[in-house]
PDB file of N, CA and C in Angstrom:
ATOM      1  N   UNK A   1       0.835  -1.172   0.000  1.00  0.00           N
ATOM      2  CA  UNK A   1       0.000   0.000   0.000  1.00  0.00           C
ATOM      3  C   UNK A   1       0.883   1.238   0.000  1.00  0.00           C
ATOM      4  N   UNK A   2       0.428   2.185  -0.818  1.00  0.00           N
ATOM      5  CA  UNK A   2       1.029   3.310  -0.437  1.00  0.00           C
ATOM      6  C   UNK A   2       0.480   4.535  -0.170  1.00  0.00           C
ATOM      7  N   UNK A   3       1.098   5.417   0.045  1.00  0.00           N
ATOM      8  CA  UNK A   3       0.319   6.225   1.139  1.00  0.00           C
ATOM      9  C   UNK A   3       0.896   8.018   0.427  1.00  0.00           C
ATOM     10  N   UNK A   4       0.664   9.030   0.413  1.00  0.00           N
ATOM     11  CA  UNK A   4       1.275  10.388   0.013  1.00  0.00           C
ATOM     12  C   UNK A   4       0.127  11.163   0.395  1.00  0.00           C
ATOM     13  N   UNK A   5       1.417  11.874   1.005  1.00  0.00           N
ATOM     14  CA  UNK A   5       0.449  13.809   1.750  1.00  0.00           C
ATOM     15  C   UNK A   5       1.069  14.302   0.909  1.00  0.00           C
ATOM     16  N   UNK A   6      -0.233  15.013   1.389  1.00  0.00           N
ATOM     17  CA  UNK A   6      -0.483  16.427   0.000  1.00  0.00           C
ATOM     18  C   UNK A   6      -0.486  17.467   0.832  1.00  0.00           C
ATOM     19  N   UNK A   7       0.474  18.363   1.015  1.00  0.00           N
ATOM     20  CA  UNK A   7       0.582  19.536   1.858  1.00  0.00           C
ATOM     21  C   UNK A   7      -0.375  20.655   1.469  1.00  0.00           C
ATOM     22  N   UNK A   8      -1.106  21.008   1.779  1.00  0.00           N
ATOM     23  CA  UNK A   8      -2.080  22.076   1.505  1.00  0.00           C
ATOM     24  C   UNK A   8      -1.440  23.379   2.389  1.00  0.00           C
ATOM     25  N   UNK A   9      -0.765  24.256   1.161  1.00  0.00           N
ATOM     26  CA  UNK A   9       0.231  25.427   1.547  1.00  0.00           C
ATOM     27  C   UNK A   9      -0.527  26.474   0.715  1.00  0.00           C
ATOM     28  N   UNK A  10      -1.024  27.580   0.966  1.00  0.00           N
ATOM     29  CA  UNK A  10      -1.267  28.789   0.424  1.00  0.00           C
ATOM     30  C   UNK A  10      -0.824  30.322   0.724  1.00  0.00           C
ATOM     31  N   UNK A  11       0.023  31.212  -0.236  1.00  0.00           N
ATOM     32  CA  UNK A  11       0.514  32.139  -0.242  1.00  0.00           C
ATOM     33  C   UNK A  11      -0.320  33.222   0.885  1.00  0.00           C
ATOM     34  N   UNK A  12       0.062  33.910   1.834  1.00  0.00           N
ATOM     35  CA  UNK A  12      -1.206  34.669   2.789  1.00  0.00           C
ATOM     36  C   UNK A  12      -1.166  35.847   1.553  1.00  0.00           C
ATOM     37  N   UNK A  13      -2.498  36.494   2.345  1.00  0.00           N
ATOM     38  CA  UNK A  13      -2.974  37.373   1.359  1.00  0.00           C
ATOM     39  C   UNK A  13      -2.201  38.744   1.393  1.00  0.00           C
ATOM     40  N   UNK A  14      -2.910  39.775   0.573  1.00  0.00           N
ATOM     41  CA  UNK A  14      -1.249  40.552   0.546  1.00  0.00           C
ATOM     42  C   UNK A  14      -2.109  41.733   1.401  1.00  0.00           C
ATOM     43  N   UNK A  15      -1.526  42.045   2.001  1.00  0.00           N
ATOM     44  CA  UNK A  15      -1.736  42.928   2.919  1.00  0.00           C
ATOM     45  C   UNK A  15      -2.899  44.815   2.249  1.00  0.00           C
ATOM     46  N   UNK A  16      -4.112  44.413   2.785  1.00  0.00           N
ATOM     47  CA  UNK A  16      -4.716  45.678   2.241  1.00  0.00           C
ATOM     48  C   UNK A  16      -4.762  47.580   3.333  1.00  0.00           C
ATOM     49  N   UNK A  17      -5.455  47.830   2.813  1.00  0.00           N
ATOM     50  CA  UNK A  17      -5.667  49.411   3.486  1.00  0.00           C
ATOM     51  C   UNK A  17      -4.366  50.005   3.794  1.00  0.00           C
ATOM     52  N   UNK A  18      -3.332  49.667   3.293  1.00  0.00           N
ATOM     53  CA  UNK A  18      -1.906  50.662   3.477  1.00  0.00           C
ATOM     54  C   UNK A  18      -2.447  52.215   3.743  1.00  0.00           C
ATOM     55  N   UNK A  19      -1.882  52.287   5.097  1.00  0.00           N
ATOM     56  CA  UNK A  19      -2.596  53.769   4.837  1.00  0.00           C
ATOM     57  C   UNK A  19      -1.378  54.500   5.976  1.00  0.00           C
ATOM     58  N   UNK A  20      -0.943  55.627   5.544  1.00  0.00           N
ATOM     59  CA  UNK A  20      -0.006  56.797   6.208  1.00  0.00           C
ATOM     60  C   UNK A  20      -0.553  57.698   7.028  1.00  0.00           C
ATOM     61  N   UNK A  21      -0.564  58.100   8.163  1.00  0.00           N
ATOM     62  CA  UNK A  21      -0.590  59.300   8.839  1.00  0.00           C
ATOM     63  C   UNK A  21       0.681  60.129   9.283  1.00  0.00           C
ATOM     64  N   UNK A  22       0.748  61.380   8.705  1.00  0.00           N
ATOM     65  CA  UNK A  22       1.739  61.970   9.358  1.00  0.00           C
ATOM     66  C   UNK A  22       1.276  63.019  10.884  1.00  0.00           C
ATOM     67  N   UNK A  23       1.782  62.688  12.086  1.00  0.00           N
ATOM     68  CA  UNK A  23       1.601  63.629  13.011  1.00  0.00           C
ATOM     69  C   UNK A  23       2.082  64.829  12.579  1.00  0.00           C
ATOM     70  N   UNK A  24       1.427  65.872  13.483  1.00  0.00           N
ATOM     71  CA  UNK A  24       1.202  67.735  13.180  1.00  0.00           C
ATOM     72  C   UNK A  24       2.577  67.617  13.862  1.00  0.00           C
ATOM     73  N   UNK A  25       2.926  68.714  12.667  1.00  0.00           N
ATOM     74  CA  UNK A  25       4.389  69.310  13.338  1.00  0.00           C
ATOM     75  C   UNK A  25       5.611  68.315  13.562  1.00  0.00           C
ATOM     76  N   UNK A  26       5.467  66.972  12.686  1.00  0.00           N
ATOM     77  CA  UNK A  26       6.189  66.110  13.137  1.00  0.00           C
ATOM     78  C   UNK A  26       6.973  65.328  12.044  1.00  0.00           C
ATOM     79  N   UNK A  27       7.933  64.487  12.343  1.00  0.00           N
ATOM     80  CA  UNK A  27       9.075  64.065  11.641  1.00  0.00           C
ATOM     81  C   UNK A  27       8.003  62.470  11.145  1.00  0.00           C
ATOM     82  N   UNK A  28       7.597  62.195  11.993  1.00  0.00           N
ATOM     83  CA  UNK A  28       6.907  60.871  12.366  1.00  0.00           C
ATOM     84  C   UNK A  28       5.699  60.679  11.686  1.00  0.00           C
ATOM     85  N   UNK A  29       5.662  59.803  10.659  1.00  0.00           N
ATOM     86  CA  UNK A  29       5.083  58.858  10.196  1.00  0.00           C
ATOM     87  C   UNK A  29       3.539  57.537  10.815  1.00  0.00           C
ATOM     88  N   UNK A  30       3.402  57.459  10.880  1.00  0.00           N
ATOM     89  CA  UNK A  30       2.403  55.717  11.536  1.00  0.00           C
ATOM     90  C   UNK A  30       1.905  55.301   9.920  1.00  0.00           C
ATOM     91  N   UNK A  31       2.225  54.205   9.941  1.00  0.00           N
ATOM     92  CA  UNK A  31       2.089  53.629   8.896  1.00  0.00           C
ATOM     93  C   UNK A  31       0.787  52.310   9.427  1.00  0.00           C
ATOM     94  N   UNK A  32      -0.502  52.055   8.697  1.00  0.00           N
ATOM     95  CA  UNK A  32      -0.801  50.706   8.840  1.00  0.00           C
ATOM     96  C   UNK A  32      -1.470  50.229   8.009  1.00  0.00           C
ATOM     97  N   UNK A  33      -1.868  48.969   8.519  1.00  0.00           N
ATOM     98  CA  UNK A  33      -2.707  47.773   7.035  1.00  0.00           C
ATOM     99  C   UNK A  33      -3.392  47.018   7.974  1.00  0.00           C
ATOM    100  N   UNK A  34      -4.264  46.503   7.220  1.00  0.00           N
ATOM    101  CA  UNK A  34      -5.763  45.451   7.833  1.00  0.00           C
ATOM    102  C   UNK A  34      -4.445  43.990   7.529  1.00  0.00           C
ATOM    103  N   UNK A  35      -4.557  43.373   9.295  1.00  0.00           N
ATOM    104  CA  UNK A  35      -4.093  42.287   9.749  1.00  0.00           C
ATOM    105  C   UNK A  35      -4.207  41.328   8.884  1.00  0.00           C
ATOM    106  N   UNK A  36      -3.309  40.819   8.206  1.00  0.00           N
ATOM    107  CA  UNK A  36      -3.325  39.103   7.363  1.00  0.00           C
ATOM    108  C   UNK A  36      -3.622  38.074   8.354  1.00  0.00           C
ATOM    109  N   UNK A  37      -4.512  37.091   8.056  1.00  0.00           N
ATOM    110  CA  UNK A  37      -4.672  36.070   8.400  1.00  0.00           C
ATOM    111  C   UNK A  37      -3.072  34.906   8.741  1.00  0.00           C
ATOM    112  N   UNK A  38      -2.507  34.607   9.431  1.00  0.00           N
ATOM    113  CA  UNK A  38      -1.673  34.043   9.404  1.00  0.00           C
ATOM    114  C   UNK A  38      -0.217  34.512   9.414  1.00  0.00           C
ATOM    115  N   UNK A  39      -0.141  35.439   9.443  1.00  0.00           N
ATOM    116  CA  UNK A  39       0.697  35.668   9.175  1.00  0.00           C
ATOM    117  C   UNK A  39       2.301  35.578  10.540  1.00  0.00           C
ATOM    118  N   UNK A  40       3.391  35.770  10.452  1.00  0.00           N
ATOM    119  CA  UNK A  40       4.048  35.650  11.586  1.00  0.00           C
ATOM    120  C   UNK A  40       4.627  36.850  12.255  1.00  0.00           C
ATOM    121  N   UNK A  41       4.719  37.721  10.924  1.00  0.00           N
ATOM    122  CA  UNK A  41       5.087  39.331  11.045  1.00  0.00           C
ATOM    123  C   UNK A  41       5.109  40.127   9.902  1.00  0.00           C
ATOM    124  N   UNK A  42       5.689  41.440   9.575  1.00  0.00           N
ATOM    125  CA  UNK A  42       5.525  41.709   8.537  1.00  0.00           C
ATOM    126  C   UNK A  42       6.966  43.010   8.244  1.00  0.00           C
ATOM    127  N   UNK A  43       7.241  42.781   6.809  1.00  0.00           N
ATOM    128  CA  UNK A  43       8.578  43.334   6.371  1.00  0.00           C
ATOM    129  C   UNK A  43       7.938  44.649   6.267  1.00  0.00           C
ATOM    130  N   UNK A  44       8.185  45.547   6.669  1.00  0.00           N
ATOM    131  CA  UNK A  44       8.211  47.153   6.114  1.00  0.00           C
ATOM    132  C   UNK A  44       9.065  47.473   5.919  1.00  0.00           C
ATOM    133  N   UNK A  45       8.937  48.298   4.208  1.00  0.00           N
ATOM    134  CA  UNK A  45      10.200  48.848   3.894  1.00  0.00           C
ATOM    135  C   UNK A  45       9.927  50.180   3.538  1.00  0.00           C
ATOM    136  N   UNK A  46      10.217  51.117   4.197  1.00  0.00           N
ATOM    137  CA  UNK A  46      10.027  52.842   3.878  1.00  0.00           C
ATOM    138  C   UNK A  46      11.603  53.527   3.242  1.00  0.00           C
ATOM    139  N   UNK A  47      11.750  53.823   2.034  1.00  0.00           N
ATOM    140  CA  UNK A  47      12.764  54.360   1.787  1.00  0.00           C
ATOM    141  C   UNK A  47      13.964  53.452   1.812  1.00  0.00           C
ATOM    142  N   UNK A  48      14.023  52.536   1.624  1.00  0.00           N
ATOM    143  CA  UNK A  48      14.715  51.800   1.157  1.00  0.00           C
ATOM    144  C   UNK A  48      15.224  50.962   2.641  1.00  0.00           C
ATOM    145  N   UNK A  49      15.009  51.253   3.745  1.00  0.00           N
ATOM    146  CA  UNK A  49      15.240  50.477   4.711  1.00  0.00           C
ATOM    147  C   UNK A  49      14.377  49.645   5.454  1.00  0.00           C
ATOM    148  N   UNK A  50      14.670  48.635   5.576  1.00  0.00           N
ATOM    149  CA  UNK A  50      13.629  47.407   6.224  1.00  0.00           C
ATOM    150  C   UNK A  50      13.534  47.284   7.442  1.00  0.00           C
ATOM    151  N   UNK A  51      12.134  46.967   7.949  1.00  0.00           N
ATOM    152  CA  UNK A  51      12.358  46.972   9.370  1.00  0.00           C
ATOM    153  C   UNK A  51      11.298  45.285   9.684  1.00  0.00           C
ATOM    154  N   UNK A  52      11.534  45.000  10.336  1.00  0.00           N
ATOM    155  CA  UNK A  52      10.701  43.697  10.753  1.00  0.00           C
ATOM    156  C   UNK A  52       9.608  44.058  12.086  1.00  0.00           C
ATOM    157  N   UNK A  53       8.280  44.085  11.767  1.00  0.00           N
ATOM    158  CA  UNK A  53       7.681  43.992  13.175  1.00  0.00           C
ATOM    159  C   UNK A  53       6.338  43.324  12.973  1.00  0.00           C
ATOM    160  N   UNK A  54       5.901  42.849  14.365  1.00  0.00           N
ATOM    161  CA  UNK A  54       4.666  41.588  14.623  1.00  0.00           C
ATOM    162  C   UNK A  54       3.038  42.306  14.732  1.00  0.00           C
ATOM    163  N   UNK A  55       3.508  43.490  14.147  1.00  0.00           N
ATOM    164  CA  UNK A  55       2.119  44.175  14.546  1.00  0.00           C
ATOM    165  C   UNK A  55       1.808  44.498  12.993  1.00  0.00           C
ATOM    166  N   UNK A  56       0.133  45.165  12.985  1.00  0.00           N
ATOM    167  CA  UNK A  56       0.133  45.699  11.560  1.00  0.00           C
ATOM    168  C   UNK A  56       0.194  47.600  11.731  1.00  0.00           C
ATOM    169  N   UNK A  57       1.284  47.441  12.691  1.00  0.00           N
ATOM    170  CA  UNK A  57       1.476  49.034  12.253  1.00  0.00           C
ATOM    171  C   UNK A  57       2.629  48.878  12.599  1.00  0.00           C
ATOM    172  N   UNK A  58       3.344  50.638  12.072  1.00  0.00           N
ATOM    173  CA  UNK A  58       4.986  50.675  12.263  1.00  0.00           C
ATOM    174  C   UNK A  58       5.076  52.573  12.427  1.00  0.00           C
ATOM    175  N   UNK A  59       5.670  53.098  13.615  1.00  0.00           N
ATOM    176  CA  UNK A  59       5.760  54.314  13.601  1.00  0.00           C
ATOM    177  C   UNK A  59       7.233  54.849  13.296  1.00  0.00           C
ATOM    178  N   UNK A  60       6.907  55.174  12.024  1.00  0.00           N
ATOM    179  CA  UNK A  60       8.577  55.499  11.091  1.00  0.00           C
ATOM    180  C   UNK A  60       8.834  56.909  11.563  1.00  0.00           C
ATOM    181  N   UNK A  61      10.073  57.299  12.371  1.00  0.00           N
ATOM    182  CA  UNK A  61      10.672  58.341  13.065  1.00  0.00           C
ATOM    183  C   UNK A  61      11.847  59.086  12.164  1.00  0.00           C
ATOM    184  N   UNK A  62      11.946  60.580  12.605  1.00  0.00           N
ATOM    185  CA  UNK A  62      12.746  60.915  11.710  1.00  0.00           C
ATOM    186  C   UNK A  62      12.862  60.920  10.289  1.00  0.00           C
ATOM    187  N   UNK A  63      11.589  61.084   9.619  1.00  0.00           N
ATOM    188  CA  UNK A  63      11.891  61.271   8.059  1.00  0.00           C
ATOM    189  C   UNK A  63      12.394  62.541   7.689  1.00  0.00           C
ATOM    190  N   UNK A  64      12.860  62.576   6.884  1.00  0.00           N
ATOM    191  CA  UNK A  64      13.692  63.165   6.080  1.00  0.00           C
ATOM    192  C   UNK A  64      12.677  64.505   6.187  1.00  0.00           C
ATOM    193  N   UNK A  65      12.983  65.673   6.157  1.00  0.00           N
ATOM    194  CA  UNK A  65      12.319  66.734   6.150  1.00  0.00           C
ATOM    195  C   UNK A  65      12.463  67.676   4.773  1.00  0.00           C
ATOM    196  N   UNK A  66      11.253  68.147   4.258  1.00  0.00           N
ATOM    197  CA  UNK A  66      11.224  68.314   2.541  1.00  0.00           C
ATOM    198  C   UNK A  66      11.178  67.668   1.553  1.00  0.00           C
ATOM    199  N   UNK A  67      10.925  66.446   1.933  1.00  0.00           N
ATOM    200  CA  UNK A  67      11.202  65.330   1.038  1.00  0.00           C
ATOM    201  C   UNK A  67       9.113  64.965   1.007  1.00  0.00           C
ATOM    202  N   UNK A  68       8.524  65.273  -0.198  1.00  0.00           N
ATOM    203  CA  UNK A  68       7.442  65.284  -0.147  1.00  0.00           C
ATOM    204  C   UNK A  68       7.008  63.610  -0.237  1.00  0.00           C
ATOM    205  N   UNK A  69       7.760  62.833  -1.089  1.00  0.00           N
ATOM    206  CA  UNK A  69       7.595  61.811  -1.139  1.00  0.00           C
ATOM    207  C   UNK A  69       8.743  60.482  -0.659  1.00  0.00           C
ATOM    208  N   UNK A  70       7.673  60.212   0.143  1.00  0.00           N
ATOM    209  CA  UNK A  70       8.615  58.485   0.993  1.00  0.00           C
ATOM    210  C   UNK A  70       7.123  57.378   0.348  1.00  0.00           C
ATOM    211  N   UNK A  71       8.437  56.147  -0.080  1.00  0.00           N
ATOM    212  CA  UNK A  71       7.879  55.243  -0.441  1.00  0.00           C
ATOM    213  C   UNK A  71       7.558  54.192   0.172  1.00  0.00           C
ATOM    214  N   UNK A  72       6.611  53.512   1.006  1.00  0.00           N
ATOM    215  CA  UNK A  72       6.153  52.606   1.703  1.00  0.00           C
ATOM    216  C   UNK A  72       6.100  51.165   1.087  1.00  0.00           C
ATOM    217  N   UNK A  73       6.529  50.350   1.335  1.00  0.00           N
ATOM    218  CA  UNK A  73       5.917  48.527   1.134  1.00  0.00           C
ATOM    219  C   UNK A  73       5.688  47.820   2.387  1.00  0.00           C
ATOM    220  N   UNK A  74       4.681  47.005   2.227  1.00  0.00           N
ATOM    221  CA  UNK A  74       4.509  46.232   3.347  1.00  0.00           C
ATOM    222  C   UNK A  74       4.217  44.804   2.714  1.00  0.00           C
ATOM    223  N   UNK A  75       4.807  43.557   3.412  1.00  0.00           N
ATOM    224  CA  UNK A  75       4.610  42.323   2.804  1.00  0.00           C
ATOM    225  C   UNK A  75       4.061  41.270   3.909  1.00  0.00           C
ATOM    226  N   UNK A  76       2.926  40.613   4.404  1.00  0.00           N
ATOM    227  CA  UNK A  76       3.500  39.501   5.240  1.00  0.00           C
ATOM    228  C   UNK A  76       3.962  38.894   4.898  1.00  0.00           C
ATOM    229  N   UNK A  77       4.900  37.726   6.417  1.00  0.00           N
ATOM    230  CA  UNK A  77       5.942  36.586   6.273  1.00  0.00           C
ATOM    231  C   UNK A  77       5.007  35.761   6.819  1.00  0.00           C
ATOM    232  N   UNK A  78       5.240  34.755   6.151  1.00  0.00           N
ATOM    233  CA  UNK A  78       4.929  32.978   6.638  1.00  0.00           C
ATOM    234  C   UNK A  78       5.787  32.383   7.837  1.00  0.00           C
ATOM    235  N   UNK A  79       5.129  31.512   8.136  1.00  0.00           N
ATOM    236  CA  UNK A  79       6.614  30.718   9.118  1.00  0.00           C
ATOM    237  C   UNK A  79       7.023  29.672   7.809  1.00  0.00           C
ATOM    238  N   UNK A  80       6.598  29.670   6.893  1.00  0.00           N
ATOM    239  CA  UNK A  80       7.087  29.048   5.869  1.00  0.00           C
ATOM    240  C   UNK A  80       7.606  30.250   4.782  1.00  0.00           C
ATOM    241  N   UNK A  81       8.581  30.790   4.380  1.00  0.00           N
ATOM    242  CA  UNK A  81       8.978  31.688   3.446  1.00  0.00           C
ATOM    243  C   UNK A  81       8.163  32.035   2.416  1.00  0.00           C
ATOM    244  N   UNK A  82       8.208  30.473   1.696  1.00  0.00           N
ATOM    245  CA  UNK A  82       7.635  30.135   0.071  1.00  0.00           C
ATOM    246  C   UNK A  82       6.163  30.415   0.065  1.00  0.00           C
ATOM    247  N   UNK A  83       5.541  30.666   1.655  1.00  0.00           N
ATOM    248  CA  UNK A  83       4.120  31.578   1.455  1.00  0.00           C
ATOM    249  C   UNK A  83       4.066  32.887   2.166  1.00  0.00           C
ATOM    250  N   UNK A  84       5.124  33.521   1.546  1.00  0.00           N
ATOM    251  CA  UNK A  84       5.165  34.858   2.261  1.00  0.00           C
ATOM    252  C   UNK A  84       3.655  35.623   1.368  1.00  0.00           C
ATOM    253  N   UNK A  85       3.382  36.647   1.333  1.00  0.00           N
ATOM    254  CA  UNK A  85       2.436  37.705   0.716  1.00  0.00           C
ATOM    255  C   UNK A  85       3.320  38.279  -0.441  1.00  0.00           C
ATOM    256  N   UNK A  86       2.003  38.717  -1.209  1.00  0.00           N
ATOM    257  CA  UNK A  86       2.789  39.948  -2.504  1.00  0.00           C
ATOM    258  C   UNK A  86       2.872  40.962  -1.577  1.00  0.00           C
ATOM    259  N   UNK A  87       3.847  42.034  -2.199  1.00  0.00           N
ATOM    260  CA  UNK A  87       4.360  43.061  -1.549  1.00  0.00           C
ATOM    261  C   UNK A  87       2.478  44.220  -1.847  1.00  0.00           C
ATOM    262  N   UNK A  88       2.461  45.026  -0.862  1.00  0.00           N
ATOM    263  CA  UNK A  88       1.353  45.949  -0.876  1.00  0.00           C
ATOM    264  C   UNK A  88       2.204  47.526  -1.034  1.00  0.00           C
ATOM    265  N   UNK A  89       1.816  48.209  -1.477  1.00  0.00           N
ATOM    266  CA  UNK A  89       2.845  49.547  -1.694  1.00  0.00           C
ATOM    267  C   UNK A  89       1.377  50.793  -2.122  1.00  0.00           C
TER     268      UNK A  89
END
């Protein structure tokens, strides 16, 4: 007899409502998104630097001042890689 599992693995979903607030008078950023199902944490990358955190928000400090535009991505991670999320931007 033989026997085979079938791993039932699906990519999590990609992270929606990206949305920015900048505080009054302030350097500071809050960045957030509606919670993925599953997920283990999530990559934010603002301006080219990555940060790792377990929440679906991230309060980005110190931006650049005059700089009208900063570019946001947010991705969830899997505890399996190969089902991380598409990137949300």
């Amino acid at each position: 007899m033989e026997v085979s599992w079938e791993t039932a693995s699906s990519k999590l979903s990609k992270p929606s409502n990206l949305n920015a607030v900048q505080a009054t008078d302030s350097t500071d950023v809050t960045l957030s998104w509606d919670e993925v199902s599953g997920a283990v944490s999530y990559s934010v990358v603002c301006d080219n630097t990555t940060y790792s955190v377990s929440t679906n928000s991230k309060v980005l400090s110190n931006l650049a001042v005059g700089t009208n535009n900063h570019s946001f991505t947010v991705q969830a991670i899997a505890s399996n890689s190969s089902n991380n999320s598409e990137i949300s931007s």
